[in-house]
Protein backbone atom coordinates (compact mmCIF):
# COMPACT_ATOMS: atom_id res chain seq x y z
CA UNK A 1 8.56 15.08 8.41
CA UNK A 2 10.59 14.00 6.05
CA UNK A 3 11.34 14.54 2.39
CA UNK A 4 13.11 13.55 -1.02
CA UNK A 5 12.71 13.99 -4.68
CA UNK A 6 11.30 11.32 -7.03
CA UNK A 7 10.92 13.01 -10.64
CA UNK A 8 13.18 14.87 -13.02
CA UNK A 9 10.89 17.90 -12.31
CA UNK A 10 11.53 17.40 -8.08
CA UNK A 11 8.34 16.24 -6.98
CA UNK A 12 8.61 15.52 -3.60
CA UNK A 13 7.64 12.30 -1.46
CA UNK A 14 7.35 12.69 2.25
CA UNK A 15 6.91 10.68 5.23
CA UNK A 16 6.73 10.96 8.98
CA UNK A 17 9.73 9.18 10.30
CA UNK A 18 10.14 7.88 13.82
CA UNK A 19 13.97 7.01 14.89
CA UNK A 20 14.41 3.28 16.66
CA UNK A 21 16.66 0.16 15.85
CA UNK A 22 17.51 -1.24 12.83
CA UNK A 23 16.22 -3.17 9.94
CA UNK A 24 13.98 0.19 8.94
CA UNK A 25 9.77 -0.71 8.92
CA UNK A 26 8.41 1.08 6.05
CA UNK A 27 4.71 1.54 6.36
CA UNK A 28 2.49 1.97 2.81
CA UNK A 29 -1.35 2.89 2.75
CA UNK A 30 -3.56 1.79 0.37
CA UNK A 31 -5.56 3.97 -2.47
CA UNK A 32 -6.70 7.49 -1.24
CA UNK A 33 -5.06 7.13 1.75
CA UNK A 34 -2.45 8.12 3.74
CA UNK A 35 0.15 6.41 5.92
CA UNK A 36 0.16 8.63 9.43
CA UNK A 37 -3.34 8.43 9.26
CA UNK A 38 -3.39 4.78 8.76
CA UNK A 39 -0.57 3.26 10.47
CA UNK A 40 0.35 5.71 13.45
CA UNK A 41 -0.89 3.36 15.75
CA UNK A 42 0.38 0.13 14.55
CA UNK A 43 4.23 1.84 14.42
CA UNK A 44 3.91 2.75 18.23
CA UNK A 45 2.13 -0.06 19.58
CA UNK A 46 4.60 -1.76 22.34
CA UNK A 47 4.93 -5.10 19.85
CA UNK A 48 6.20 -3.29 16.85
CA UNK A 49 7.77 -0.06 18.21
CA UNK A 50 11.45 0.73 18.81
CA UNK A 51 12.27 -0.07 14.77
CA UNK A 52 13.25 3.26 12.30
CA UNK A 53 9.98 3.36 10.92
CA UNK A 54 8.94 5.40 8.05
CA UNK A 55 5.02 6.05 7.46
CA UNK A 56 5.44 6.92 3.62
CA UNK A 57 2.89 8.85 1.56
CA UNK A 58 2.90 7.61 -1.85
CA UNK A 59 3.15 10.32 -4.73
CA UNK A 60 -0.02 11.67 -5.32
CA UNK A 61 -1.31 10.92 -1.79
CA UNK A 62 -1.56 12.62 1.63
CA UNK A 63 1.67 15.04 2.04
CA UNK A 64 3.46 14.20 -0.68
CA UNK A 65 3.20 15.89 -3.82
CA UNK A 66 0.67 15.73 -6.75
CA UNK A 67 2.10 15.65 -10.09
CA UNK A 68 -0.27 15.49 -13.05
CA UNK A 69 2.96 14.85 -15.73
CA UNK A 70 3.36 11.48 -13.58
CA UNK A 71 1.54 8.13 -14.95
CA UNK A 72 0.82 6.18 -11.37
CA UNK A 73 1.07 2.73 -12.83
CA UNK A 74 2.00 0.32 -9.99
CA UNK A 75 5.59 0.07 -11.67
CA UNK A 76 5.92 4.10 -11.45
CA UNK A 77 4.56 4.46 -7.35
CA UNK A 78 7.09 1.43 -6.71
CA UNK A 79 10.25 3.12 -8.25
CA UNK A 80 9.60 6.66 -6.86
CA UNK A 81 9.50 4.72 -3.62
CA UNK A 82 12.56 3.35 -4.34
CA UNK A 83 13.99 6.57 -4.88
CA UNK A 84 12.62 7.82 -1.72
CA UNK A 85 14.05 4.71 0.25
CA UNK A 86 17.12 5.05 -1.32
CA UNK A 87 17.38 9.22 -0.95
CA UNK A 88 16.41 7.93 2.67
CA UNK A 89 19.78 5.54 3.49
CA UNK A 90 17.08 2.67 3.39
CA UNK A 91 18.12 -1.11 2.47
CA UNK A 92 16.54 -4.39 3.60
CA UNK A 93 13.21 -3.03 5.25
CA UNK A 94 10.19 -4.50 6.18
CA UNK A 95 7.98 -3.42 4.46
CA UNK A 96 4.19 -3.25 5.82
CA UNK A 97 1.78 -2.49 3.39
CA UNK A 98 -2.33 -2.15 2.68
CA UNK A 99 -4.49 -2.70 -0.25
CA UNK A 100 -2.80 -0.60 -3.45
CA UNK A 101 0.16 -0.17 -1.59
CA UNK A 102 0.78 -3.80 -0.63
CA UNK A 103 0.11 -4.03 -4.72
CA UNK A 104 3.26 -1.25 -5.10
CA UNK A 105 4.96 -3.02 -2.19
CA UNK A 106 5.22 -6.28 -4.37
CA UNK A 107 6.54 -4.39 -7.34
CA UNK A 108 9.19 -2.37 -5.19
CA UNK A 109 10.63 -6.27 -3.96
CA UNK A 110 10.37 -7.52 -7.64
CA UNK A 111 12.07 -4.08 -8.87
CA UNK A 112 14.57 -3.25 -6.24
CA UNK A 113 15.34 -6.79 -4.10
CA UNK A 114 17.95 -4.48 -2.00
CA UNK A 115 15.12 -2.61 -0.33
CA UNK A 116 12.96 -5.01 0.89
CA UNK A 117 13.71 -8.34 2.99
CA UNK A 118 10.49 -8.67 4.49
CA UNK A 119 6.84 -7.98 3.41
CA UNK A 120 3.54 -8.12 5.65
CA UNK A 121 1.08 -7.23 2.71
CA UNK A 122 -2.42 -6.02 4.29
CA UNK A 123 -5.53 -7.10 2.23
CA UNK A 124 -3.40 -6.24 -0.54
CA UNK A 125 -4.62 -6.77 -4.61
CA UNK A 126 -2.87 -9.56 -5.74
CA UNK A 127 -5.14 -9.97 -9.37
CA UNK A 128 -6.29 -7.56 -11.91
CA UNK A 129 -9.98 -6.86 -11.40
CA UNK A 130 -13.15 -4.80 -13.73
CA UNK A 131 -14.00 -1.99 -13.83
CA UNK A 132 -17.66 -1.59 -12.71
CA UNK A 133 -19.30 1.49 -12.72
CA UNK A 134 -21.00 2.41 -9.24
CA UNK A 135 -19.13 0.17 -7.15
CA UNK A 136 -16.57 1.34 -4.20
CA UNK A 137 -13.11 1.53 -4.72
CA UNK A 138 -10.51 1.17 -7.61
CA UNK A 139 -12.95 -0.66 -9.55
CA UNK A 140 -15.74 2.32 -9.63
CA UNK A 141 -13.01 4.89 -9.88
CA UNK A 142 -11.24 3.32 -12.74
CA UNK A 143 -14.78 3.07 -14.47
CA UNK A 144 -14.57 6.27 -15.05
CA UNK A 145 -12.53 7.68 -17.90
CA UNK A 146 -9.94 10.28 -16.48
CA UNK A 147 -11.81 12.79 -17.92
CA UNK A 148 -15.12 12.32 -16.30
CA UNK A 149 -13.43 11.97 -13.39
CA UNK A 150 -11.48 14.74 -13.45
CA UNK A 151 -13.86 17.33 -14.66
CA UNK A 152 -17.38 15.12 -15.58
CA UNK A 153 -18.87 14.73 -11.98
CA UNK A 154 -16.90 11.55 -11.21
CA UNK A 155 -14.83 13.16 -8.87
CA UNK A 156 -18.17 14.29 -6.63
CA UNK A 157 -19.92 10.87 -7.18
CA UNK A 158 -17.24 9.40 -5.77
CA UNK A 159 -16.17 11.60 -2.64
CA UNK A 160 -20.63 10.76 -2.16
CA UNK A 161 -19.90 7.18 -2.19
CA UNK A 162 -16.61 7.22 -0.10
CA UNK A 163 -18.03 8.06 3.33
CA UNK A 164 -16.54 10.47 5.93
CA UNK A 165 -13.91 7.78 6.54
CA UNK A 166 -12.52 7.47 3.37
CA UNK A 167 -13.10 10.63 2.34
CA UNK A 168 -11.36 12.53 5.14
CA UNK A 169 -7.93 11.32 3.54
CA UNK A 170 -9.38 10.80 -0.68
CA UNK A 171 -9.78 14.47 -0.39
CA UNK A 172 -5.76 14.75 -0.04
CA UNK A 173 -5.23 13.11 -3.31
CA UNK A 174 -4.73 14.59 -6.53
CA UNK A 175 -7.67 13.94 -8.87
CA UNK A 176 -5.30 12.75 -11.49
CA UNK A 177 -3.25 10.57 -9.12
CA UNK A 178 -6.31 8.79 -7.90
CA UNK A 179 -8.10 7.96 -10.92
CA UNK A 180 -4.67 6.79 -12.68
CA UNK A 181 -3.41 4.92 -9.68
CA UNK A 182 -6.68 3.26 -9.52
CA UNK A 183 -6.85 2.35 -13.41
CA UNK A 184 -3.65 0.85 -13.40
CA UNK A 185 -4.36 -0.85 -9.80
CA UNK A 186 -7.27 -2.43 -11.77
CA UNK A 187 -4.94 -3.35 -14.68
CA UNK A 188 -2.16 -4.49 -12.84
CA UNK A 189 1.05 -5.94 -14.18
CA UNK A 190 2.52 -8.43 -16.36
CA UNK A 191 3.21 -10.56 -14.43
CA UNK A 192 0.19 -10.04 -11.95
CA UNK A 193 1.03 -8.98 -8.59
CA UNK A 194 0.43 -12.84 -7.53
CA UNK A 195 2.97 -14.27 -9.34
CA UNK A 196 5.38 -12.00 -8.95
CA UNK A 197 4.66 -12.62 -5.11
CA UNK A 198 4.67 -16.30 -5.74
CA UNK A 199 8.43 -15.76 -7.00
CA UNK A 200 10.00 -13.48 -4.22
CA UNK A 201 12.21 -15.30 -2.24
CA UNK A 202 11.90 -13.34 0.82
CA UNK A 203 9.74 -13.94 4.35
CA UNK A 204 5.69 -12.94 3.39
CA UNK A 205 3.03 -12.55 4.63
CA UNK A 206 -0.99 -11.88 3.85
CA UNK A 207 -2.97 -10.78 6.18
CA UNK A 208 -7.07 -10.58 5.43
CA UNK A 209 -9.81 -10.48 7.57
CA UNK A 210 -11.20 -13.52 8.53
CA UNK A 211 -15.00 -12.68 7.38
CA UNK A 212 -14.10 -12.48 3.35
CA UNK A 213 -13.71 -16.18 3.76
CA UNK A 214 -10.09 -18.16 2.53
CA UNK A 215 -7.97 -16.08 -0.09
CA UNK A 216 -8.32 -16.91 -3.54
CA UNK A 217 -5.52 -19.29 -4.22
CA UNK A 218 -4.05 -19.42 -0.69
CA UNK A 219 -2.61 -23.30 -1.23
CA UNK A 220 -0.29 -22.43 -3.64
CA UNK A 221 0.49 -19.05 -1.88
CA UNK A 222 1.31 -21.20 1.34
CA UNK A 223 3.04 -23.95 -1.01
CA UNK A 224 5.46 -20.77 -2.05
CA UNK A 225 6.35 -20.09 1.79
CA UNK A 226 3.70 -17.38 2.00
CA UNK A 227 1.90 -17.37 5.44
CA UNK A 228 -1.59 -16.32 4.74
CA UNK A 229 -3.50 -15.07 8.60
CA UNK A 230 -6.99 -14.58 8.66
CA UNK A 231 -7.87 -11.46 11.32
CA UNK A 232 -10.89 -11.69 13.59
CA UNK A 233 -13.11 -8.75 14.39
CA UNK A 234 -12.72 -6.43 10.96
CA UNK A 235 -13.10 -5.11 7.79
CA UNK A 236 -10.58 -3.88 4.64
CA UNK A 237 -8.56 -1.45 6.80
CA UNK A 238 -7.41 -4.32 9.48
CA UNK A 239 -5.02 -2.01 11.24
CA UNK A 240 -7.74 0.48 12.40
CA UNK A 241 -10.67 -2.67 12.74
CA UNK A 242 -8.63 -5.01 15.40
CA UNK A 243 -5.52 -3.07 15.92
CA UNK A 244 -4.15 -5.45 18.82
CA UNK A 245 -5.08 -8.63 16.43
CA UNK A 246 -3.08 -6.63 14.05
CA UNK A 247 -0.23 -6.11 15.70
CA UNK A 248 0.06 -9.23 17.18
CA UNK A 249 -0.14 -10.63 13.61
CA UNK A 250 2.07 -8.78 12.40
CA UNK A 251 5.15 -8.76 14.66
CA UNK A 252 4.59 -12.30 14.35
CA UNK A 253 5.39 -12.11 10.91
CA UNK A 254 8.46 -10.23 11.33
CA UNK A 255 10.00 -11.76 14.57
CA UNK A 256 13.62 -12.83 13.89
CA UNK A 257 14.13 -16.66 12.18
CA UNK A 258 16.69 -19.28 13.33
């Protein structure tokens, strides 16, 4: 395990690192998550194994640490990381990211070009969405104020609606980073996460699973060099669902261009 300061007050980031080849992999979960937990298998799986790969807990999240002083807008995650990368000896990595932190992985290319020169972006949020009270994820999180969250009951009515799976890794989070990061996730930027995608001029992919139907918007994704692959055989957290689909998609996307 690895470590490096983020904050003025040294909160920590960590990751598990694994040494291999160069350009560095950097692997980013999603809300309430946590990369080892996540990604583990993907990182060693004979098609994408043998790269320095870094399976990086976003602050707030898993082992790193839990700061209430910090905001967790997307813009905030995305420079710590960049700090971390850069404490790291990081440049031009390909980044593989899910769901919020495909979201942060967007902003850290927009924010810090040096760091990234590749991005496979997992079911990622692209678009600002409600807030709807009740529902799963970011949406029914953020519908709570921080507040009832924090101390109201929110916190319980959500670990009751996250199942085991979630919850065995939501439970790492800070109650503070998870309702802010989710708020903000929600929010979004300005510009959205889609347009600033639309703009990077760097190799990207989407991957989503192939039962949600086409991706919102996937012409003019395609028409801005993004290659958006629909995966067979799973849900939201493609990695775990069809992890051979996924890593066949995957080192696809990252196999060396003429």
């Amino acid at each position: 395990m690895r470590s490096a300061a983020v904050t003025p007050e040294g909160d920590q980031i960590r990751w598990v690192e694994l040494p291999g080849r160069q350009p560095p992999r950097v692997y980013v979960h999603g809300l309430g998550a946590t990369s080892p937990a996540y990604f583990t298998e993907a990182a060693v799986h004979p098609l994408l194994a043998g790269h320095r790969s870094l399976l990086i807990d976003l602050l707030g999240h898993g082992i790193s640490d839990r700061p209430t002083t910090f905001d967790y807008t997307l813009e905030s995650h995305a420079d710590a990381l960049a700090d971390a990368l850069t404490a790291a000896g990081v440049s031009d990595a390909e980044v593989i990211a899910h769901s919020m932190g495909g979201s942060v992985a967007i902003v850290l290319a927009a924010r810090h070009p040096r760091l990234v020169s590749r991005l496979v972006l997992v079911d990622a949020n692209l678009d600002p969405v409600p807030r709807t009270p009740g529902s799963s994820g970011s949406s029914g999180i953020a519908a709570y104020s921080e507040e009832e969250f924090v101390t109201g009951g929110g916190w319980e009515e959500v670990r009751d609606r996250a199942g085991a799976h979630w919850w065995s890794t939501m439970r790492l989070a800070g109650r503070e980073a998870l309702h802010r990061s989710a708020f903000h996730l929600t929010r979004g930027t300005d510009p959205t996460m889609r347009e600033l995608l639309l703009d990077l001029r760097i190799p990207r992919t989407f991957l989503l699973p192939e039962a949600d139907g086409p991706l919102p918007g996937s012409d003019a994704l395609g028409a801005a060099g993004v290659s958006v692959v629909a995966i067979p055989g799973c849900g939201h957290n493609i990695m775990l669902d069809n992890p051979e689909a996924f890593a066949r998609a995957t080192a696809a996307a990252l196999a060396p261009r003429g």
